[in-house]
PDB file of N, CA and C in Angstrom:
ATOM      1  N   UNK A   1    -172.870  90.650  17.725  1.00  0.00           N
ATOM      2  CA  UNK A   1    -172.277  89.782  18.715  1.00  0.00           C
ATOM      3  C   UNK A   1    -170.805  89.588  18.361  1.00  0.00           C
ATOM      4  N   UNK A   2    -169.834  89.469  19.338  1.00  0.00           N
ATOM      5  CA  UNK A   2    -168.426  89.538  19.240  1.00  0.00           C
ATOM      6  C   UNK A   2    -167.943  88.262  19.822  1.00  0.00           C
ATOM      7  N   UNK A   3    -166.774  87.657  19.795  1.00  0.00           N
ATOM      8  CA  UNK A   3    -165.894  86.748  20.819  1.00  0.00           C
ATOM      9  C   UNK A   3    -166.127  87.014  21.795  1.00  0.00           C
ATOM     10  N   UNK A   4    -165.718  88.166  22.411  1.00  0.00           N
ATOM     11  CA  UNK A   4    -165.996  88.357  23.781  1.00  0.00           C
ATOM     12  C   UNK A   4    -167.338  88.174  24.242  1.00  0.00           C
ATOM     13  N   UNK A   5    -168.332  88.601  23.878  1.00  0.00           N
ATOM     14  CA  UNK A   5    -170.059  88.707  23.981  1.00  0.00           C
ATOM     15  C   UNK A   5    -169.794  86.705  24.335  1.00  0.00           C
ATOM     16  N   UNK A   6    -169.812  85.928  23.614  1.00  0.00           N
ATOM     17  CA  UNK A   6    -169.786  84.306  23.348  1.00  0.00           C
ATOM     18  C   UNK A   6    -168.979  84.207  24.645  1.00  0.00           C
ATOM     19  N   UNK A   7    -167.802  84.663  25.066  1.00  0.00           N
ATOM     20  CA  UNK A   7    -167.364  83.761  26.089  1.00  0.00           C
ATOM     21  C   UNK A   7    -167.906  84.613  27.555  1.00  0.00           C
ATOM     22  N   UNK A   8    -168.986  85.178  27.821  1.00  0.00           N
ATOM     23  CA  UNK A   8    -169.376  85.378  28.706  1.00  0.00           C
ATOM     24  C   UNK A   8    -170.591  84.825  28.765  1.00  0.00           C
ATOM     25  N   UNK A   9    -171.038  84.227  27.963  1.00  0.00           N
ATOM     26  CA  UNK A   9    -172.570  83.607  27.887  1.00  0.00           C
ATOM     27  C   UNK A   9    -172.581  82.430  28.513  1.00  0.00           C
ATOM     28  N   UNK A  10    -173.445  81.878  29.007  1.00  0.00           N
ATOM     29  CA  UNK A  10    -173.586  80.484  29.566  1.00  0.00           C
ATOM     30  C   UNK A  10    -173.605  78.997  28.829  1.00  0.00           C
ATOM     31  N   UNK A  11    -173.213  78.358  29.324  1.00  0.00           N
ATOM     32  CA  UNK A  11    -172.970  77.128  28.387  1.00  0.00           C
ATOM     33  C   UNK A  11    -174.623  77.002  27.466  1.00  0.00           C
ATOM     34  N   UNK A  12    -175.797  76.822  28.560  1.00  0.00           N
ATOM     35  CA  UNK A  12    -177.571  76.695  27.888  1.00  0.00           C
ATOM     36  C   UNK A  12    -177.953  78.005  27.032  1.00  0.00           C
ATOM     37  N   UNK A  13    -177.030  79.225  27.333  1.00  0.00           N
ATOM     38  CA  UNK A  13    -177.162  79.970  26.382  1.00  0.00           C
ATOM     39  C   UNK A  13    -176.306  79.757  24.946  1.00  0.00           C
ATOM     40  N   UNK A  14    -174.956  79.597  24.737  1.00  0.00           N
ATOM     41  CA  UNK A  14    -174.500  79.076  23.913  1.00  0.00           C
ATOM     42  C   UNK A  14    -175.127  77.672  22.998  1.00  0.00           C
ATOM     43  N   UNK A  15    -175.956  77.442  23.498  1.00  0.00           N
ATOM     44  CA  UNK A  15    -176.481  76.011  22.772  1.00  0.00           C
ATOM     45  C   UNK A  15    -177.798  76.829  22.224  1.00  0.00           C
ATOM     46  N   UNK A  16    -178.620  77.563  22.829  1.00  0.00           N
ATOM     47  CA  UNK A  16    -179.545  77.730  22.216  1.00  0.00           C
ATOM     48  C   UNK A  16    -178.874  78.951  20.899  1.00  0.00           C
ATOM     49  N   UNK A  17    -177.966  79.872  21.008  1.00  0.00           N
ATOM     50  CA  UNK A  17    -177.679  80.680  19.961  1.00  0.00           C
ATOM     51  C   UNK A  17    -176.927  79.169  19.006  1.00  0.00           C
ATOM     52  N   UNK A  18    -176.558  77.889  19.179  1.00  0.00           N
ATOM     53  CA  UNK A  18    -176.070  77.306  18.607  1.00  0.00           C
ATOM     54  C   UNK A  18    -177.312  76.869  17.341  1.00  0.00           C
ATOM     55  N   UNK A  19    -178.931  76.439  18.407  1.00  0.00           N
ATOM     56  CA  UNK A  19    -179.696  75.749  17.676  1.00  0.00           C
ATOM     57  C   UNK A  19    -180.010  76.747  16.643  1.00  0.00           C
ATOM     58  N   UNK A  20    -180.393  78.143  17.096  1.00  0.00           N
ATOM     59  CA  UNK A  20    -181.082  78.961  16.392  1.00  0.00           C
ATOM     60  C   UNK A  20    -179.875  79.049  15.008  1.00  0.00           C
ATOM     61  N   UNK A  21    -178.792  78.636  14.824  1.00  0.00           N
ATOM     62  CA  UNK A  21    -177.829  78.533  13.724  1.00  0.00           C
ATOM     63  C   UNK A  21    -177.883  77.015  13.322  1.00  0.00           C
ATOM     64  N   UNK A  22    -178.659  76.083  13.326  1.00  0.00           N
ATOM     65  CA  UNK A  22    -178.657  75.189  12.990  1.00  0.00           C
ATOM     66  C   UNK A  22    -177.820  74.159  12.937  1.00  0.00           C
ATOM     67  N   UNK A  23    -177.275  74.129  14.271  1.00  0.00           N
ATOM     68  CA  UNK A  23    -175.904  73.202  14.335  1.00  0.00           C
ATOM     69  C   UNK A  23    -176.357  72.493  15.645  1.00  0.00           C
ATOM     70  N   UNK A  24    -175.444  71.187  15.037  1.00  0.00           N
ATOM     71  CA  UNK A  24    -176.197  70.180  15.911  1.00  0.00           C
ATOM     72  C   UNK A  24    -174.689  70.270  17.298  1.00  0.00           C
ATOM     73  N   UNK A  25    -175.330  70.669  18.740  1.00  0.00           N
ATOM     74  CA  UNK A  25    -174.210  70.330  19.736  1.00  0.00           C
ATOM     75  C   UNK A  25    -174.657  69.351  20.030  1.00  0.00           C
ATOM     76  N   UNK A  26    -174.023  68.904  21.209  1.00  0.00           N
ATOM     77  CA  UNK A  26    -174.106  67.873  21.910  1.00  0.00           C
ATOM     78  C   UNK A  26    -173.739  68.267  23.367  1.00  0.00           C
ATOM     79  N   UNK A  27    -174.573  67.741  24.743  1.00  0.00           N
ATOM     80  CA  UNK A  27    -174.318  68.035  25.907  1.00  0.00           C
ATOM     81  C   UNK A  27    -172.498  67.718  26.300  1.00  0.00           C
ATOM     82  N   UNK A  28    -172.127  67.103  25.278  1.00  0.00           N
ATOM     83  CA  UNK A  28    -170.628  66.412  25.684  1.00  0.00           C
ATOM     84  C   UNK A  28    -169.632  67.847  25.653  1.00  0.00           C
ATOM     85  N   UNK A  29    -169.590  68.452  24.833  1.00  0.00           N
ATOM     86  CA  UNK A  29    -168.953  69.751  24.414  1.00  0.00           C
ATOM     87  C   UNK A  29    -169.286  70.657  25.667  1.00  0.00           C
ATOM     88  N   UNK A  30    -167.615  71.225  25.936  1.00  0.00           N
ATOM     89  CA  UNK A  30    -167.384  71.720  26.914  1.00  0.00           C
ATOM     90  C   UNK A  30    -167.587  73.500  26.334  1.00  0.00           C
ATOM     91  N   UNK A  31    -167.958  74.622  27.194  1.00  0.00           N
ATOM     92  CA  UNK A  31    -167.592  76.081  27.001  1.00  0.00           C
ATOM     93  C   UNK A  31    -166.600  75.974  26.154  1.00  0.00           C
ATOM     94  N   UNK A  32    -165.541  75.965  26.228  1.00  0.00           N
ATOM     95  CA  UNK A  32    -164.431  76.368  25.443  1.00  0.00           C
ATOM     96  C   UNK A  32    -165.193  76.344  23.528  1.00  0.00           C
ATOM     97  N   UNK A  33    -165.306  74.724  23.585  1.00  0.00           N
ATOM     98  CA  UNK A  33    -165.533  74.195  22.187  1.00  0.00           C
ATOM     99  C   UNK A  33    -167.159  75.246  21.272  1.00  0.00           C
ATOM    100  N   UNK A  34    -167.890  74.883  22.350  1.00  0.00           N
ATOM    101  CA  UNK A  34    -169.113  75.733  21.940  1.00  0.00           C
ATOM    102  C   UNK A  34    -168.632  77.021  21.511  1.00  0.00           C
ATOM    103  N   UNK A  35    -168.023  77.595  22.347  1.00  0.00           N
ATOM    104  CA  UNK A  35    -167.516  78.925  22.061  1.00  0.00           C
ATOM    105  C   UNK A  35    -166.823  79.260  20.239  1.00  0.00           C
ATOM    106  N   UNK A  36    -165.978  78.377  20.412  1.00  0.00           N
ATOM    107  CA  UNK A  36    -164.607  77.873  18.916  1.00  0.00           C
ATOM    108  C   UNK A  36    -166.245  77.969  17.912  1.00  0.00           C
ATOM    109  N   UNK A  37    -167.124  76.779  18.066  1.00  0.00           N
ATOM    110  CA  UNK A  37    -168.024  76.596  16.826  1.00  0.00           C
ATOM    111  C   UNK A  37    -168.434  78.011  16.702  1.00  0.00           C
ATOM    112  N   UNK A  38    -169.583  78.434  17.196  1.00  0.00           N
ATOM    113  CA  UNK A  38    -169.893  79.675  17.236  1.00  0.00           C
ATOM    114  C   UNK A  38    -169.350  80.915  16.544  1.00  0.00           C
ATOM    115  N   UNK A  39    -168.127  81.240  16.845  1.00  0.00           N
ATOM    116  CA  UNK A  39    -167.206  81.888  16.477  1.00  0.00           C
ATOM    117  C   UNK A  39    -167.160  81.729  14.836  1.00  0.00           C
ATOM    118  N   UNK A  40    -166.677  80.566  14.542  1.00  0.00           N
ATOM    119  CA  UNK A  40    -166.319  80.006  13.179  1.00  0.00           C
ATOM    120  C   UNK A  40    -167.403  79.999  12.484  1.00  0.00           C
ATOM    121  N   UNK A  41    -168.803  79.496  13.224  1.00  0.00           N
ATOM    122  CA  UNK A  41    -169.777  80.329  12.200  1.00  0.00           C
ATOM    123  C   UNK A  41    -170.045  81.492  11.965  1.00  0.00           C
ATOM    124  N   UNK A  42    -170.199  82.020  12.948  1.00  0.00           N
ATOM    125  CA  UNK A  42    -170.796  83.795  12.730  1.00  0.00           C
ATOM    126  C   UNK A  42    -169.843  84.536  12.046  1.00  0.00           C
ATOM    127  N   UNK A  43    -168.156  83.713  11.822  1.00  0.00           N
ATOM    128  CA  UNK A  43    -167.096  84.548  11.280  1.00  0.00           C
ATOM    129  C   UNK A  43    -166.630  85.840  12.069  1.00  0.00           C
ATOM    130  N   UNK A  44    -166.337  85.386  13.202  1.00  0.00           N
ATOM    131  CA  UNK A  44    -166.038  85.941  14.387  1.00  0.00           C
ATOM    132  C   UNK A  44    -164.465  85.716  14.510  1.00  0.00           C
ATOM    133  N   UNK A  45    -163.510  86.841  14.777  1.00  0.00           N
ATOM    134  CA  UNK A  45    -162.034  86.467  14.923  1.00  0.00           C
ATOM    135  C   UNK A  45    -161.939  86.208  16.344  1.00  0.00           C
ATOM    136  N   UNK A  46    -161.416  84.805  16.068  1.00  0.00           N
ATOM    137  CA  UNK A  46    -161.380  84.309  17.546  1.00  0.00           C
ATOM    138  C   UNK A  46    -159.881  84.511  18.230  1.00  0.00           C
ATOM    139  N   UNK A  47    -160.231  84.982  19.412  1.00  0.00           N
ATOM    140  CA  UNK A  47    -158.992  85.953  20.278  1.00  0.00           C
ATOM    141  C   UNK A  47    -158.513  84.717  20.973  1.00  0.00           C
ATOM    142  N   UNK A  48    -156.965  84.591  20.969  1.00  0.00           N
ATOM    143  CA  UNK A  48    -156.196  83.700  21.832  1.00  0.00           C
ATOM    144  C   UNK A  48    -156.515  83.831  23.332  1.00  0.00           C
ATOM    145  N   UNK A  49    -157.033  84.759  23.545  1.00  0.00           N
ATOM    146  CA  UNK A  49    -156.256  85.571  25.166  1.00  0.00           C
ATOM    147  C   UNK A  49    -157.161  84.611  25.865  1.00  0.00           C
ATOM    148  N   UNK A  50    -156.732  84.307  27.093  1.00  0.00           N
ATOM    149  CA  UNK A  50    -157.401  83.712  28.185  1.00  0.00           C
ATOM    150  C   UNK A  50    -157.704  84.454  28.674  1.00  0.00           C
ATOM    151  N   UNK A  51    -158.689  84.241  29.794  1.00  0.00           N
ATOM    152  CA  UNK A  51    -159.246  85.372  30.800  1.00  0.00           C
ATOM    153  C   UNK A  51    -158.272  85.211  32.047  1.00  0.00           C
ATOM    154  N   UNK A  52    -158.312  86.380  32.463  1.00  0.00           N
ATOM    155  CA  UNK A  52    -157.488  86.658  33.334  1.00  0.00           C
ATOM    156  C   UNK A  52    -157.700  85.717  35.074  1.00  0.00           C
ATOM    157  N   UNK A  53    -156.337  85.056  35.529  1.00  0.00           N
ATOM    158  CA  UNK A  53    -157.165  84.675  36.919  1.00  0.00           C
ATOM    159  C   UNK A  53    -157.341  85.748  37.576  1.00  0.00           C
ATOM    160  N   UNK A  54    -157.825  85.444  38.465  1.00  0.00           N
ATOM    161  CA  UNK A  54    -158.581  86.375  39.577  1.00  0.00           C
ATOM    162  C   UNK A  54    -157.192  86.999  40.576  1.00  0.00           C
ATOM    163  N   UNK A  55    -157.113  87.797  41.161  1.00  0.00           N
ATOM    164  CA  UNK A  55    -156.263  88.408  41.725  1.00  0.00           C
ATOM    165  C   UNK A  55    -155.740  87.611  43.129  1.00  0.00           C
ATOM    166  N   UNK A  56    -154.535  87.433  43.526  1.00  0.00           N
ATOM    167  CA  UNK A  56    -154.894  86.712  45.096  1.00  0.00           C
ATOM    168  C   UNK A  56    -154.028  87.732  45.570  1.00  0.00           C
ATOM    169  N   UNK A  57    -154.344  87.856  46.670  1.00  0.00           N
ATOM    170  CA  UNK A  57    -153.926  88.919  47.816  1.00  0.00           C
ATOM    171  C   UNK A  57    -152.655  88.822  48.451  1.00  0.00           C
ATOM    172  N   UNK A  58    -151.510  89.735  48.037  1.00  0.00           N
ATOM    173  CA  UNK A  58    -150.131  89.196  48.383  1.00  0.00           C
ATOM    174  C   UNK A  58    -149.829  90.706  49.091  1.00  0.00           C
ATOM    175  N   UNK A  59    -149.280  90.210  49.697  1.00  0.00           N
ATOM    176  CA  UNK A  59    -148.411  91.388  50.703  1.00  0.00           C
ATOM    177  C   UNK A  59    -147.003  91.443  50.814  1.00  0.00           C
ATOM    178  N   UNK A  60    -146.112  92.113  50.647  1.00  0.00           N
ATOM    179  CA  UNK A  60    -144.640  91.876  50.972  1.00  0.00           C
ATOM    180  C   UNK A  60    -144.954  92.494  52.641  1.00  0.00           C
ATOM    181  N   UNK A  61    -145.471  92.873  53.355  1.00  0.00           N
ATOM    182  CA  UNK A  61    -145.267  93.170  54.866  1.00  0.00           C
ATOM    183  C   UNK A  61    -145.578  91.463  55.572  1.00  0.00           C
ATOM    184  N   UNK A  62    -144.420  91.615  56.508  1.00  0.00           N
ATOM    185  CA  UNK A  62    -144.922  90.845  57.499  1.00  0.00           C
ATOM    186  C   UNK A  62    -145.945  91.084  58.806  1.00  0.00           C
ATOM    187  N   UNK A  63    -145.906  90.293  59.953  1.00  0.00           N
ATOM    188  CA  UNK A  63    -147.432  90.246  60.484  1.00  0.00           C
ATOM    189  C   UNK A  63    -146.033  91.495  61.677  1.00  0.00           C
ATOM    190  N   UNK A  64    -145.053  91.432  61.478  1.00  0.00           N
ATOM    191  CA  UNK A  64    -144.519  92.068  62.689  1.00  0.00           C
ATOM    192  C   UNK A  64    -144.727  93.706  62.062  1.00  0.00           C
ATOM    193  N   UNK A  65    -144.341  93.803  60.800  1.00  0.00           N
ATOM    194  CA  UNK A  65    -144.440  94.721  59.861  1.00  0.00           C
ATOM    195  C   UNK A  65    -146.164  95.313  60.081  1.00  0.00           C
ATOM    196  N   UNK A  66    -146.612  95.013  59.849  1.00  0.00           N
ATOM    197  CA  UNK A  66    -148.577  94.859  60.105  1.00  0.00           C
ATOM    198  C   UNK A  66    -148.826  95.448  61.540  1.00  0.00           C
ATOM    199  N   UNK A  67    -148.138  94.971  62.454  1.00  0.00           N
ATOM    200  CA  UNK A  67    -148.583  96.013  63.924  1.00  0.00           C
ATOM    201  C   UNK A  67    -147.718  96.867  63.886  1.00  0.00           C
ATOM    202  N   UNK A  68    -146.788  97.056  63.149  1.00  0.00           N
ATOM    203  CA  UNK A  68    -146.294  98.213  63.309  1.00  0.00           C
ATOM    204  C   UNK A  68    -146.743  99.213  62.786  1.00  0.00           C
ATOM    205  N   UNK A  69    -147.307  98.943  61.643  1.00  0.00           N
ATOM    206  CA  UNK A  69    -148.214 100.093  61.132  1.00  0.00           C
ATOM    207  C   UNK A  69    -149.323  99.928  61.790  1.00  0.00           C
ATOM    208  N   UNK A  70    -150.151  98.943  61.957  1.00  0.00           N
ATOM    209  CA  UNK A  70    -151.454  99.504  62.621  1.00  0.00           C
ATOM    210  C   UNK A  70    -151.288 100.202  64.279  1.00  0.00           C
ATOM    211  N   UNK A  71    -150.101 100.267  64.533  1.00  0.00           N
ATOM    212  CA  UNK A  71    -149.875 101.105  66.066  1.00  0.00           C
ATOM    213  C   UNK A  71    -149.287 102.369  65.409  1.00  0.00           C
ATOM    214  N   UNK A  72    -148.737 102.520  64.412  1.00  0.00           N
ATOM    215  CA  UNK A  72    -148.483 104.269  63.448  1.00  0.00           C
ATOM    216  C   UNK A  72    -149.822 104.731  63.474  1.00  0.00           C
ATOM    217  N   UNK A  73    -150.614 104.231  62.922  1.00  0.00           N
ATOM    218  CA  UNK A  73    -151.871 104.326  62.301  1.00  0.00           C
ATOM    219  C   UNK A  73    -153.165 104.678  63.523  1.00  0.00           C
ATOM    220  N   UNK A  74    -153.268 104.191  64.503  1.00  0.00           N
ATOM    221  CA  UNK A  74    -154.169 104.701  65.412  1.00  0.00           C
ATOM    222  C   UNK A  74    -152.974 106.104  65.944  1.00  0.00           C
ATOM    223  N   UNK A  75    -152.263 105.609  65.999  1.00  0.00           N
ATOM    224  CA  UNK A  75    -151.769 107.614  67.161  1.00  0.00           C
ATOM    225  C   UNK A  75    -152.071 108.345  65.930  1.00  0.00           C
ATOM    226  N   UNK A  76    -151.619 108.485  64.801  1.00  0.00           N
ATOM    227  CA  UNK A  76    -152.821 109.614  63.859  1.00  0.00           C
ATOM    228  C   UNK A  76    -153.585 109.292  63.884  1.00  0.00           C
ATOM    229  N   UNK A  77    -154.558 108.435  64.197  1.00  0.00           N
ATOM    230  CA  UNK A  77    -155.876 108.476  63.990  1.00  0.00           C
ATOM    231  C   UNK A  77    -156.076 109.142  65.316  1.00  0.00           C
ATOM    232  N   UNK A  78    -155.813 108.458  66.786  1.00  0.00           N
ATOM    233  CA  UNK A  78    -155.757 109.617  67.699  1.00  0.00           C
ATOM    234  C   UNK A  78    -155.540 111.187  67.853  1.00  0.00           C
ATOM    235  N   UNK A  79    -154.282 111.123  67.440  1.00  0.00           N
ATOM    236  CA  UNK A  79    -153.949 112.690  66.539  1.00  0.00           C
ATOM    237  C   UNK A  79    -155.341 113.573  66.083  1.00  0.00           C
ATOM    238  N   UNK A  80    -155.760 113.036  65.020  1.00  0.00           N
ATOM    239  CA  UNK A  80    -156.925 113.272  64.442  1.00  0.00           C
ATOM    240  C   UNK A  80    -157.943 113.706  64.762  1.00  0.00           C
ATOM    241  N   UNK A  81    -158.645 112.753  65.673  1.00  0.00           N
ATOM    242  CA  UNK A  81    -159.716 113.014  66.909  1.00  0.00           C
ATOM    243  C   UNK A  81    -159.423 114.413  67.740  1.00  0.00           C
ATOM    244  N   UNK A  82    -158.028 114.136  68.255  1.00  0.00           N
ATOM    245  CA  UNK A  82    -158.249 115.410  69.179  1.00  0.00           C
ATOM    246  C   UNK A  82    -157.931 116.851  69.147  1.00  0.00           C
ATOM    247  N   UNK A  83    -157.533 117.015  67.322  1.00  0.00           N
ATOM    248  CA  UNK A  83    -157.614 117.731  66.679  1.00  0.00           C
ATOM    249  C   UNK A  83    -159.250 118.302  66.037  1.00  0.00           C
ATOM    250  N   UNK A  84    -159.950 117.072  65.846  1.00  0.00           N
ATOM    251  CA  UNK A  84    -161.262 117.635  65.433  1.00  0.00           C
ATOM    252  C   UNK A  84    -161.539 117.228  63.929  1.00  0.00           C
ATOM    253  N   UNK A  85    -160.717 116.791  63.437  1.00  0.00           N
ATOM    254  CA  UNK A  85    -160.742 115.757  61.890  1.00  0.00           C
ATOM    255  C   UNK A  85    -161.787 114.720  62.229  1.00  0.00           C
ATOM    256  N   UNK A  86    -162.670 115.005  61.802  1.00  0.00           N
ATOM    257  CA  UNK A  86    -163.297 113.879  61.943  1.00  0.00           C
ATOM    258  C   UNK A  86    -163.305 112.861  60.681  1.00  0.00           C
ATOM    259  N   UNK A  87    -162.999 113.407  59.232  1.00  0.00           N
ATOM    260  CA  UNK A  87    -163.223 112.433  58.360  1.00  0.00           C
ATOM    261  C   UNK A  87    -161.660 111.863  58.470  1.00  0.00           C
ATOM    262  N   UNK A  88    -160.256 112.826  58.274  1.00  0.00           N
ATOM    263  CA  UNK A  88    -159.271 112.143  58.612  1.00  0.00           C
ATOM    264  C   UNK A  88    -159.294 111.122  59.328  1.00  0.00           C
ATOM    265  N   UNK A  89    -159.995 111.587  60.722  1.00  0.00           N
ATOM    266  CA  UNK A  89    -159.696 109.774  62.055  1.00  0.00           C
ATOM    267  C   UNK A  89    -160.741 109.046  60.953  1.00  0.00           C
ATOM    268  N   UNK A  90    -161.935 109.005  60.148  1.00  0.00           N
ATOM    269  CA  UNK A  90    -162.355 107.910  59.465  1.00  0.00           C
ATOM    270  C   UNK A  90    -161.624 106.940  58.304  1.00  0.00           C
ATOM    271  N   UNK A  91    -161.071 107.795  57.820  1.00  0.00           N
ATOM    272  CA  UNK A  91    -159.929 107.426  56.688  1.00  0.00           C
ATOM    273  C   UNK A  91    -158.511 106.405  57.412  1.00  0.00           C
ATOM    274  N   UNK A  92    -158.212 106.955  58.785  1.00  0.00           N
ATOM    275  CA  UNK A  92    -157.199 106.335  59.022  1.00  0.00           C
ATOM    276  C   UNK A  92    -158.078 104.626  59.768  1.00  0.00           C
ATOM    277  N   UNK A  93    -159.301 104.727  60.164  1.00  0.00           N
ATOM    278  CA  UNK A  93    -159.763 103.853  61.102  1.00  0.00           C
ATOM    279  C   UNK A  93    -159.879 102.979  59.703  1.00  0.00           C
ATOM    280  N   UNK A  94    -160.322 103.243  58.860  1.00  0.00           N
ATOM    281  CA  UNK A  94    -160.498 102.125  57.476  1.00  0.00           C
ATOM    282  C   UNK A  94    -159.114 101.739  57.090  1.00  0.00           C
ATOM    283  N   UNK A  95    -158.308 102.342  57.459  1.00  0.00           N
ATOM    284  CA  UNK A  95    -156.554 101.453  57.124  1.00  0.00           C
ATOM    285  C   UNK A  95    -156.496 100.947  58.109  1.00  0.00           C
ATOM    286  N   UNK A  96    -156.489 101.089  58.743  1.00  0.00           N
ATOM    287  CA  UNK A  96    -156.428 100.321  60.284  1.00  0.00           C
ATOM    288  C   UNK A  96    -157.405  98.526  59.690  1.00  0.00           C
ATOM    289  N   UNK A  97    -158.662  98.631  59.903  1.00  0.00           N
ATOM    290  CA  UNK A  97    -159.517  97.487  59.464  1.00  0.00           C
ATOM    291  C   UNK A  97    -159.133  96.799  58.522  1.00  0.00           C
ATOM    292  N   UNK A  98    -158.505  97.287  57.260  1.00  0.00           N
ATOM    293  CA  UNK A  98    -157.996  96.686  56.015  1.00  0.00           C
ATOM    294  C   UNK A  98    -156.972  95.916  56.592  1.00  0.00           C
ATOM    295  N   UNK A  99    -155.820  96.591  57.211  1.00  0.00           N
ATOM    296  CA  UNK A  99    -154.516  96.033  57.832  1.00  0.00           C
ATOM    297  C   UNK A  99    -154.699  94.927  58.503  1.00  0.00           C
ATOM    298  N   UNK A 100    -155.767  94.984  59.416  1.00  0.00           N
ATOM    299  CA  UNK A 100    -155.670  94.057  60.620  1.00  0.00           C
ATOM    300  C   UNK A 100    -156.805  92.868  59.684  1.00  0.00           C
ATOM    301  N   UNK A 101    -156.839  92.581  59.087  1.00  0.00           N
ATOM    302  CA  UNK A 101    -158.336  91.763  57.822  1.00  0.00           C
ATOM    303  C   UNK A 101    -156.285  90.476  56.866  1.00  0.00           C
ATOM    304  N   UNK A 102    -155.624  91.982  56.719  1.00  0.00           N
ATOM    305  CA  UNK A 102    -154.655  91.262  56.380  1.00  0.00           C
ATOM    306  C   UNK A 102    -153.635  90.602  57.032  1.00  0.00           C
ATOM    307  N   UNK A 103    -153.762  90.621  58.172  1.00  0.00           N
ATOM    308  CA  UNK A 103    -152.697  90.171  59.444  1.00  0.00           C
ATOM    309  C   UNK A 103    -153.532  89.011  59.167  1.00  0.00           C
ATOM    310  N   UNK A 104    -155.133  89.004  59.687  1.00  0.00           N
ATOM    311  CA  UNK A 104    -155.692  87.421  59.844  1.00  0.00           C
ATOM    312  C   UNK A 104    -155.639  86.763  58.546  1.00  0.00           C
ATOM    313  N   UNK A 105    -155.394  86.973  57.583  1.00  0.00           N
ATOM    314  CA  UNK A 105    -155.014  86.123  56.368  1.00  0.00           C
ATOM    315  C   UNK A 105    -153.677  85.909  56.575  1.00  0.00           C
ATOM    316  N   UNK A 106    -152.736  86.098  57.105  1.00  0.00           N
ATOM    317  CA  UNK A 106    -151.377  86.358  57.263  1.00  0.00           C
ATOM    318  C   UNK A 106    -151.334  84.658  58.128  1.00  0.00           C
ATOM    319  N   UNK A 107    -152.351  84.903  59.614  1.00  0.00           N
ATOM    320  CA  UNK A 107    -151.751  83.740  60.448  1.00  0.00           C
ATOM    321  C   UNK A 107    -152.927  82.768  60.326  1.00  0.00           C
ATOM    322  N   UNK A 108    -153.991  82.809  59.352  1.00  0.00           N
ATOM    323  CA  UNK A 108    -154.810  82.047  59.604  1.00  0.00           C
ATOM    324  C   UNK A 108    -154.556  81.067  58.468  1.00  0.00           C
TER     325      UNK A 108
END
């Protein structure tokens, strides 16, 4: 078992690998702390790093920027079709959906 292994475990899991080491927690002790004890017993090098936040969805295009590509984006995908591409027009119809998913995060 590693640092990392400990901070993905659940707080009721961390308590029971706590009991089975004979240390007394307490429901008051938050993840973080459980984690620290643990560590310091098993003689585990405990890693500074925080976990990473989660990604949030940023765009430098604007929503005017956004129909302009999704009106590029269907005439090749039109293009496509009446050429006989059929996976091309699929590829462009999934940029298309992505785009317009990000316009409504844009004005909503």
């Amino acid at each position: 078992m590693d640092y990392n292994a400990l901070t993905h475990m659940t707080v009721n899991k961390l308590r029971e690998e706590a009991k089975k080491l004979d240390l007394k927690v307490g429901t008051g002790l938050k993840k973080e702390e459980l984690v620290r004890l643990l560590a310091e017993k098993l003689n585990l090098e405990i890693s500074e790093q925080k976990p990473k936040p989660a990604k949030k969805a940023t765009t430098s295009l604007g929503k005017s920027d956004l129909k302009a590509k999704i009106i590029e984006l269907k005439a090749q995908r039109d293009k496509a079709r009446a050429d006989g591409q059929p996976k091309q027009s699929d590829l462009l119809r999934r940029r298309i959906h992505v785009l317009k998913r990000r316009m409504r995060r844009i004005a909503g």
